[in-house]
Protein backbone atom coordinates (compact mmCIF):
# COMPACT_ATOMS: atom_id res chain seq x y z
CA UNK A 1 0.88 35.06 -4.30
CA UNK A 2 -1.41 37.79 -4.95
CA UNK A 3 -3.16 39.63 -1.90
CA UNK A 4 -5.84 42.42 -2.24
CA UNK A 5 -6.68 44.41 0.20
CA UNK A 6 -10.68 44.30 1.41
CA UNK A 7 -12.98 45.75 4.16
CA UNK A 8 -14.07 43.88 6.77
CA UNK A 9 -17.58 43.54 5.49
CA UNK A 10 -15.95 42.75 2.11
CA UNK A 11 -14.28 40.01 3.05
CA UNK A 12 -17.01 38.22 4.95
CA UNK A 13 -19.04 38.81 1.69
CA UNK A 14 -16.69 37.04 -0.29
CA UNK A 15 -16.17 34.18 1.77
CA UNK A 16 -19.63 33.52 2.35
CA UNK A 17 -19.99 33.45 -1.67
CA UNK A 18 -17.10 31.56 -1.43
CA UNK A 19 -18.83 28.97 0.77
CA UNK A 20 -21.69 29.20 -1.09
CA UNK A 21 -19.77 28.28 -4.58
CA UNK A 22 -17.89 25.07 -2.75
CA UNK A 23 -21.11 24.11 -1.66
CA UNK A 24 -22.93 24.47 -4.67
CA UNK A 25 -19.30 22.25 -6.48
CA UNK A 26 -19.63 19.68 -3.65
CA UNK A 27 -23.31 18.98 -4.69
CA UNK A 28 -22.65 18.96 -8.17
CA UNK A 29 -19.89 16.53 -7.81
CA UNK A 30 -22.07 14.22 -6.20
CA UNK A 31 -25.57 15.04 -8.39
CA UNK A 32 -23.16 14.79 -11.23
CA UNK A 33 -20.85 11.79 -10.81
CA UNK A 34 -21.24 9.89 -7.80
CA UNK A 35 -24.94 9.27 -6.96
CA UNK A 36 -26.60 7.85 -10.23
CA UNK A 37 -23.44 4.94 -9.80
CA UNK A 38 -23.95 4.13 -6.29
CA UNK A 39 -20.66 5.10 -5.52
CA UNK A 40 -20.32 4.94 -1.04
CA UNK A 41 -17.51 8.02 -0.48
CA UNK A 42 -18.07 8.14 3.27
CA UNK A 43 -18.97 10.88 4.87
CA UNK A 44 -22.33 12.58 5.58
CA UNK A 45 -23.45 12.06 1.78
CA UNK A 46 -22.24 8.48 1.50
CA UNK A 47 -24.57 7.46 4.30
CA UNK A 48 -27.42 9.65 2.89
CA UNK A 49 -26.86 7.72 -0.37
CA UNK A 50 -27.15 4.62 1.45
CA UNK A 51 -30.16 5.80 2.96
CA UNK A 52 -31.62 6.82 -0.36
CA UNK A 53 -31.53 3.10 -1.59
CA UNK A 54 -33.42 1.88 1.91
CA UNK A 55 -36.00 4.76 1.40
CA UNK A 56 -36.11 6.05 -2.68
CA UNK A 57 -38.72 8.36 -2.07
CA UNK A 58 -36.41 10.71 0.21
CA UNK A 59 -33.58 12.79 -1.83
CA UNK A 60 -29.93 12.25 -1.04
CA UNK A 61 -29.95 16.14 0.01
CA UNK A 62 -32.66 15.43 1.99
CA UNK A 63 -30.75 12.82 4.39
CA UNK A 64 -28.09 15.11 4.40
CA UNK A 65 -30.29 17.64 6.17
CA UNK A 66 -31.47 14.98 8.42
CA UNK A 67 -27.63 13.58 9.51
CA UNK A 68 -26.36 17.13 9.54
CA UNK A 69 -28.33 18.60 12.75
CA UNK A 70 -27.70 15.92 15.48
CA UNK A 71 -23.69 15.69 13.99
CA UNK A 72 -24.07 19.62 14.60
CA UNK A 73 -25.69 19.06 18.34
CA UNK A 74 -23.13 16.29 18.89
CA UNK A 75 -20.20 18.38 18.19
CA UNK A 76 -21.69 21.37 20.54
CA UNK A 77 -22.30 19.33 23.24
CA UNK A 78 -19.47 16.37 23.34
CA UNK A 79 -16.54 18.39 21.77
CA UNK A 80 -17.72 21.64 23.24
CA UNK A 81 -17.07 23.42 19.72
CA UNK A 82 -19.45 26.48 18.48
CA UNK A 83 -21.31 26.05 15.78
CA UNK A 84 -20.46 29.24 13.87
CA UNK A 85 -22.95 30.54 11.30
CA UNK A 86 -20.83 29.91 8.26
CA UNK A 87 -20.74 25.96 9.37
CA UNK A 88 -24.52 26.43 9.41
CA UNK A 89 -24.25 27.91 5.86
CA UNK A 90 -22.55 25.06 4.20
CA UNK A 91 -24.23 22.41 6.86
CA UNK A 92 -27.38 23.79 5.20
CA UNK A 93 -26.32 24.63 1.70
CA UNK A 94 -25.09 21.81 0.19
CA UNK A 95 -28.03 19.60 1.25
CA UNK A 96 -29.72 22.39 -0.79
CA UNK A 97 -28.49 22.31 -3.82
CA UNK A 98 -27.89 18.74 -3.82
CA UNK A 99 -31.95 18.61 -3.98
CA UNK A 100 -32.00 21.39 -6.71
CA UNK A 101 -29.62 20.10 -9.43
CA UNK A 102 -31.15 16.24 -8.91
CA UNK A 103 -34.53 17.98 -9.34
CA UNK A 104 -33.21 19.74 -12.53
CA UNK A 105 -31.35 16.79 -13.87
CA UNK A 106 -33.90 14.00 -13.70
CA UNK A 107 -37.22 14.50 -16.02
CA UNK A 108 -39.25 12.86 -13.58
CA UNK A 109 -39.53 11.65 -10.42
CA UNK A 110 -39.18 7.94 -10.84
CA UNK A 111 -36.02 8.79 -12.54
CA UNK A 112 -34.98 10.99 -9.23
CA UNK A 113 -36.13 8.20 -7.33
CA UNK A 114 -33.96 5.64 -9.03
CA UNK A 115 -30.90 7.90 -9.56
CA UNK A 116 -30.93 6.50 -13.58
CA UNK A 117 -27.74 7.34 -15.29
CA UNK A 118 -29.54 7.11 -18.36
CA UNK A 119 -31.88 9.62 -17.81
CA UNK A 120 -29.12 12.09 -16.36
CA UNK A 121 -29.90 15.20 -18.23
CA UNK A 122 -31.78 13.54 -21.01
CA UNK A 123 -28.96 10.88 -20.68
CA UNK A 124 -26.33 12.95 -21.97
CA UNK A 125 -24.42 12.70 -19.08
CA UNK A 126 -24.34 8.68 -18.70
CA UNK A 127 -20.89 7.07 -17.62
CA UNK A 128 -22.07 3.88 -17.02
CA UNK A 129 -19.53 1.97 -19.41
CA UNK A 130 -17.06 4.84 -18.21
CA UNK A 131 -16.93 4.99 -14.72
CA UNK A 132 -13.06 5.80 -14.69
CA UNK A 133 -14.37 9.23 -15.60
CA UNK A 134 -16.84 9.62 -12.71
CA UNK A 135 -14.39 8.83 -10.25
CA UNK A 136 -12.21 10.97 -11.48
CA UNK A 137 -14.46 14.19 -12.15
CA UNK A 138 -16.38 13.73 -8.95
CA UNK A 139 -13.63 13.37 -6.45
CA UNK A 140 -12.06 16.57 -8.28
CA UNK A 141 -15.74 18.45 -7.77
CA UNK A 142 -16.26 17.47 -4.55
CA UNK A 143 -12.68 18.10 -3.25
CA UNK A 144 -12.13 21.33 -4.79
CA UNK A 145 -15.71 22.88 -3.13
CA UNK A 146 -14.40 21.23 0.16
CA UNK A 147 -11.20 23.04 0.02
CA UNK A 148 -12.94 26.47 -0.90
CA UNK A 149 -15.84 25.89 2.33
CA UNK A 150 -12.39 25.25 4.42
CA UNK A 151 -10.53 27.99 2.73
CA UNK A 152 -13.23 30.20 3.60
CA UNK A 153 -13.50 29.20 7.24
CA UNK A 154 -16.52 26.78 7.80
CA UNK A 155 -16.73 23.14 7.92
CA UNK A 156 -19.59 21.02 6.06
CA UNK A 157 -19.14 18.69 9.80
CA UNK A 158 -19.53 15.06 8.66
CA UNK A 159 -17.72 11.97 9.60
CA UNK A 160 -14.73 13.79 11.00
CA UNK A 161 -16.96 15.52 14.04
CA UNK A 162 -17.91 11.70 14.49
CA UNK A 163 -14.00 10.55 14.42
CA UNK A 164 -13.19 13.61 17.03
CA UNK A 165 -15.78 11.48 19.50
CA UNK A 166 -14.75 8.44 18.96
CA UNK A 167 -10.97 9.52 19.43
CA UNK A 168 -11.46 11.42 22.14
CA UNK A 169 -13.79 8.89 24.09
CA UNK A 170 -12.66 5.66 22.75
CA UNK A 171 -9.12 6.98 23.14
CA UNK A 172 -7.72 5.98 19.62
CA UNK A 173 -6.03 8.29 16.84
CA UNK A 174 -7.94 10.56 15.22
CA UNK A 175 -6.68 9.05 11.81
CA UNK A 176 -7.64 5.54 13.06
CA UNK A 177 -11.20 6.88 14.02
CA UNK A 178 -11.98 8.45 10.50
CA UNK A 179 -10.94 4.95 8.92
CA UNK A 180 -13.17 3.22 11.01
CA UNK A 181 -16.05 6.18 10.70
CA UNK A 182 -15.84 6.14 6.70
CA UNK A 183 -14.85 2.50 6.45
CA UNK A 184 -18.18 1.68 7.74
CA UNK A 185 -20.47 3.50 5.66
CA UNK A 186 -18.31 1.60 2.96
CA UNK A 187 -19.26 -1.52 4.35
CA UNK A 188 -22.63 -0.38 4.46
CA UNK A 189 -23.17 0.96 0.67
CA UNK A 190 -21.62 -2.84 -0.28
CA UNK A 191 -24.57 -4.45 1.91
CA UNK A 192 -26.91 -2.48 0.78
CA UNK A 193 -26.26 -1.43 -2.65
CA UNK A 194 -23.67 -3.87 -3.96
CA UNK A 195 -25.51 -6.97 -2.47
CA UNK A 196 -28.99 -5.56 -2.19
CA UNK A 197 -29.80 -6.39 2.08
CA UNK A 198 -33.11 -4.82 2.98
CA UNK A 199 -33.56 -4.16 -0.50
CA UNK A 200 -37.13 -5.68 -2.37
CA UNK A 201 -34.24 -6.92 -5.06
CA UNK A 202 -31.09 -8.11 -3.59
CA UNK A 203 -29.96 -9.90 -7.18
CA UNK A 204 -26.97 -7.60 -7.22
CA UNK A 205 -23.39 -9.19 -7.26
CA UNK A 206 -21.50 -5.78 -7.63
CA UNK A 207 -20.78 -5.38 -4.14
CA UNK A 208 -17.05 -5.28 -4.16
CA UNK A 209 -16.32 -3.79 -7.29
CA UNK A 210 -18.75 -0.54 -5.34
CA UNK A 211 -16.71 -1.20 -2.65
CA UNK A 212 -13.26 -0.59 -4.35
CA UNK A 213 -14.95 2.60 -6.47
CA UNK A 214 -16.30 3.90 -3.07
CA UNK A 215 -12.43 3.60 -2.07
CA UNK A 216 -10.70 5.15 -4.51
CA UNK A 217 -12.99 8.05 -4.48
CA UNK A 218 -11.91 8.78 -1.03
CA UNK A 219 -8.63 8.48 -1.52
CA UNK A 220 -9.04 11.05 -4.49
CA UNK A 221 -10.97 13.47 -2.42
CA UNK A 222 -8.54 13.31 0.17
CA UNK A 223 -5.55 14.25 -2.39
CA UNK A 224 -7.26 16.69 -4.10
CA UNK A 225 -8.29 18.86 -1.17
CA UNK A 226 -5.07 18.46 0.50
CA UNK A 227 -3.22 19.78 -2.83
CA UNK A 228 -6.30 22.58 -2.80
CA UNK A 229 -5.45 23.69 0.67
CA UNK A 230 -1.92 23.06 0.89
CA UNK A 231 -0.97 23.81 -3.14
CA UNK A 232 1.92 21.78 -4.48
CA UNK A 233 4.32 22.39 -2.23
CA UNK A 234 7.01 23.69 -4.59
CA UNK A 235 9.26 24.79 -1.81
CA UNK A 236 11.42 22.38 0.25
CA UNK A 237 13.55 22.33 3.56
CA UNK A 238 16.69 21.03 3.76
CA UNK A 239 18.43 20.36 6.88
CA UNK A 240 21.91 19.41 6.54
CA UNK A 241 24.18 18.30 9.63
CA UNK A 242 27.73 18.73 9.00
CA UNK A 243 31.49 18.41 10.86
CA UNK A 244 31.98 21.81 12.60
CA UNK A 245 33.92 24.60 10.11
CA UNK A 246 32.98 22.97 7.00
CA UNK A 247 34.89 24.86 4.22
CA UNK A 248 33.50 26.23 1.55
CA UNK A 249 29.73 25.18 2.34
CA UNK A 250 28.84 29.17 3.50
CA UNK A 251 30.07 30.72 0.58
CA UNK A 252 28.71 28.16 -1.92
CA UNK A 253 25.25 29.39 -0.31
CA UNK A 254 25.24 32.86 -0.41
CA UNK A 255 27.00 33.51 -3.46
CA UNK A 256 26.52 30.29 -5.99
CA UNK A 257 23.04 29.51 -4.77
CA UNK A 258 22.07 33.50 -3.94
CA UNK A 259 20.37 32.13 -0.62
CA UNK A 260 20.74 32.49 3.49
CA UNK A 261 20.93 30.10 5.94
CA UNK A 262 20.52 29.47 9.76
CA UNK A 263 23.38 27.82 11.21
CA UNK A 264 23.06 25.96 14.25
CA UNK A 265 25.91 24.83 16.42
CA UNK A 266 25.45 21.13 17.39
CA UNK A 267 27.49 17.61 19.13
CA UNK A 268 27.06 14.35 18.13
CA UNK A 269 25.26 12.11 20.21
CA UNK A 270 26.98 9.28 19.45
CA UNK A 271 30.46 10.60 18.79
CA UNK A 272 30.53 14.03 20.63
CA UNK A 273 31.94 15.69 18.07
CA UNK A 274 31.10 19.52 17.18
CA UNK A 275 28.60 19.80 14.69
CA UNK A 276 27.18 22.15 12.08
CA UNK A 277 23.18 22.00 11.58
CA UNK A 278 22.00 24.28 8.56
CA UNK A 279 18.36 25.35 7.43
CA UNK A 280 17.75 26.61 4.22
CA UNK A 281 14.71 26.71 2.03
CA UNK A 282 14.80 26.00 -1.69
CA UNK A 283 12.56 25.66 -4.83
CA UNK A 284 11.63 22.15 -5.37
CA UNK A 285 13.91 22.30 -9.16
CA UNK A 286 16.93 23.24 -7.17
CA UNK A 287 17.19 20.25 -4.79
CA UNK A 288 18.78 18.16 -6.99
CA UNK A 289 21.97 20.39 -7.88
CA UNK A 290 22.54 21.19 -4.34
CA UNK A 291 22.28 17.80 -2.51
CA UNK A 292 25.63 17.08 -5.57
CA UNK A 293 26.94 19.88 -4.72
CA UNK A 294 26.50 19.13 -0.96
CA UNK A 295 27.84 15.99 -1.49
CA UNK A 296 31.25 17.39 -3.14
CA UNK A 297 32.25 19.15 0.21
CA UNK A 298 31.22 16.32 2.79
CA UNK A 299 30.16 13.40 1.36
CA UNK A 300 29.00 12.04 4.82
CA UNK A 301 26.96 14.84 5.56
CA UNK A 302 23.22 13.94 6.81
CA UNK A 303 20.87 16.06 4.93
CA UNK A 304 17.30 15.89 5.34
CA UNK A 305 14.35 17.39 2.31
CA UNK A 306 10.92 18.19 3.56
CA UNK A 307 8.24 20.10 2.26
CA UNK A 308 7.21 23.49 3.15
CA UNK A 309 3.93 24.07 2.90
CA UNK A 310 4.11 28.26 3.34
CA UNK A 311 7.01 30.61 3.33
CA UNK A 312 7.06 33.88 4.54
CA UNK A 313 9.76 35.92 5.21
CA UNK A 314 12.64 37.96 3.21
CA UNK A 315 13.14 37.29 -0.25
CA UNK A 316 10.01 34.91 -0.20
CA UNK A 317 6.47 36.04 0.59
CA UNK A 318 5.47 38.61 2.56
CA UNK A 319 3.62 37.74 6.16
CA UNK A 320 -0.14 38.17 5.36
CA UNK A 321 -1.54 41.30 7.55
CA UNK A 322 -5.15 41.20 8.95
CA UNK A 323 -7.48 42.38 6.45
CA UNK A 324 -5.96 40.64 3.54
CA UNK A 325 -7.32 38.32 1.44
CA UNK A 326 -4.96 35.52 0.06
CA UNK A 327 -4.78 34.32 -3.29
CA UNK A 328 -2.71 31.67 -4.52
């Protein structure tokens, strides 16, 4: 991990670039890959393309300008959050460029109107018969500019500031809240899109094959910009519980695997006996040796793998200081 050192003023220039490039991604995922199929993601910009089909002659950008000031009001006033200005910037910016690159894509504006794939810069771009390939380069857009707009510390808001106010006055889990939240602008693009309701031609028969699309393209986005946020996760945690004055087990640590350890005295619950608890961190190749090797000195030992998402400390990465500007 690579760190370099920045001013103040610096670093707030970078990061609001930075927002300003996952904004500009976000939109292009969406210009790109997701609006000319109809595909529902949830969110802000799944209900704006549902709104698009209702009312053609109003951009998908446009609604996204439209949902993003009372979800901006409605998480000043019922979560009592400030609305910084670099949540403003990317509230603001990707509705912006959303309208600029469908402007620049489309010849005209019936083909804007329509979203036509086959007009999609000069219908170079059309996946119709591939739409594997949409899913899978619009998700990767769209959750790679999210994870640079969080990296850089704003928030686009969208359907999470509605889950926080459902969860909080509804009293349900957050998690349960943004299923429900995104589920239903789902449910919506199928009505609307896949089966045509309040639509002048409601012919269409595609409603749950948009459905399962719309799906899977959450579920990409959400694994993408976890893995942008969090990385891969290389490094693991194992906690191993083991009979008290285990021989053989600190030695094999500090000198075969070159590592330390935190020992932890500990009892049984069950059987009172005296109990070893050890925490060490390892690289993600090395898990596989040890837990053997583990297994060699107590083969009932309870051992536990986790991931760790950061690691700071000796022989691992340094603590980040104020002022510095992390690259991984």
């Amino acid at each position: 991990m690579n760190r370099l050192h920045t001013s103040p003023r610096l670093r707030t220039l970078l990061e609001l670039a930075g927002i300003c490039l996952g904004c500009l991604l976000v939109a292009a995922g969406f210009v790109l890959f997701i609006n000319p199929y109809k595909l529902v993601p949830g969110g802000v910009f799944g209900t704006s393309i549902v709104l698009h089909q209702l009312f053609p002659s109003i951009q998908v950008g446009t609604f996204g300008y439209i949902l993003a000031v009372p979800i901006l009001l409605a998480s000043a006033f019922c979560l009592g959050k400030k609305v910084g200005g670099r949540t403003l910037l990317a509230s603001f910016a990707a509705p912006f460029f959303m309208n600029l690159l469908s402007s620049w894509c489309y010849p005209t504006q019936e083909a804007l109107q329509a979203l036509d794939p086959s007009q999609l810069l000069g219908g170079r771009l059309d996946l119709s018969n591939d739409l594997i390939l949409a899913i899978l380069f619009g998700p990767l857009l769209i959750g790679l500019g999210s994870a640079l707009i969080i990296k850089c510390k704003a928030s686009s808001g969208g359907s999470d500031v509605i889950a926080m106010i459902i969860s909080r006055y509804a009293r349900v889990k957050f998690s349960n809240a943004l299923l429900a939240v995104d589920g239903t602008v789902v449910l919506a693009g199928m009505l609307v899109i896949g089966f045509g309701i309040g639509q002048a031609d409601s012919s269409s028969t595609a409603g749950l094959r948009l459905s399962g699309y719309s799906l899977l393209c959450i579920l990409m986005m959400t694994r993408i910009l976890s893995f942008a946020i969090s990385g891969a996760k290389n490094d693991k945690i194992l906690l191993i519980v083991t009979p008290k004055g285990l021989p053989g087990l600190r030695e094999f640590i500090l000198q075969t695997l070159d590592r330390t350890a935190t020992c932890l005295p500990g009892r049984g619950l069950y059987s009172g006996d005296d109990k070893e608890m050890w925490m060490l961190v390892l690289h993600e190749r090395e898990v596989d040796s040890v837990t053997t090797r583990i297994k060699q000195f107590c083969p009932k030992a309870f051992l536990v793998v986790t991931d760790a998402y950061d690691t700071y400390g000796e022989r691992w990465n340094d603590l980040p200081n104020e002022g510095d500007l992390v690259l991984k």
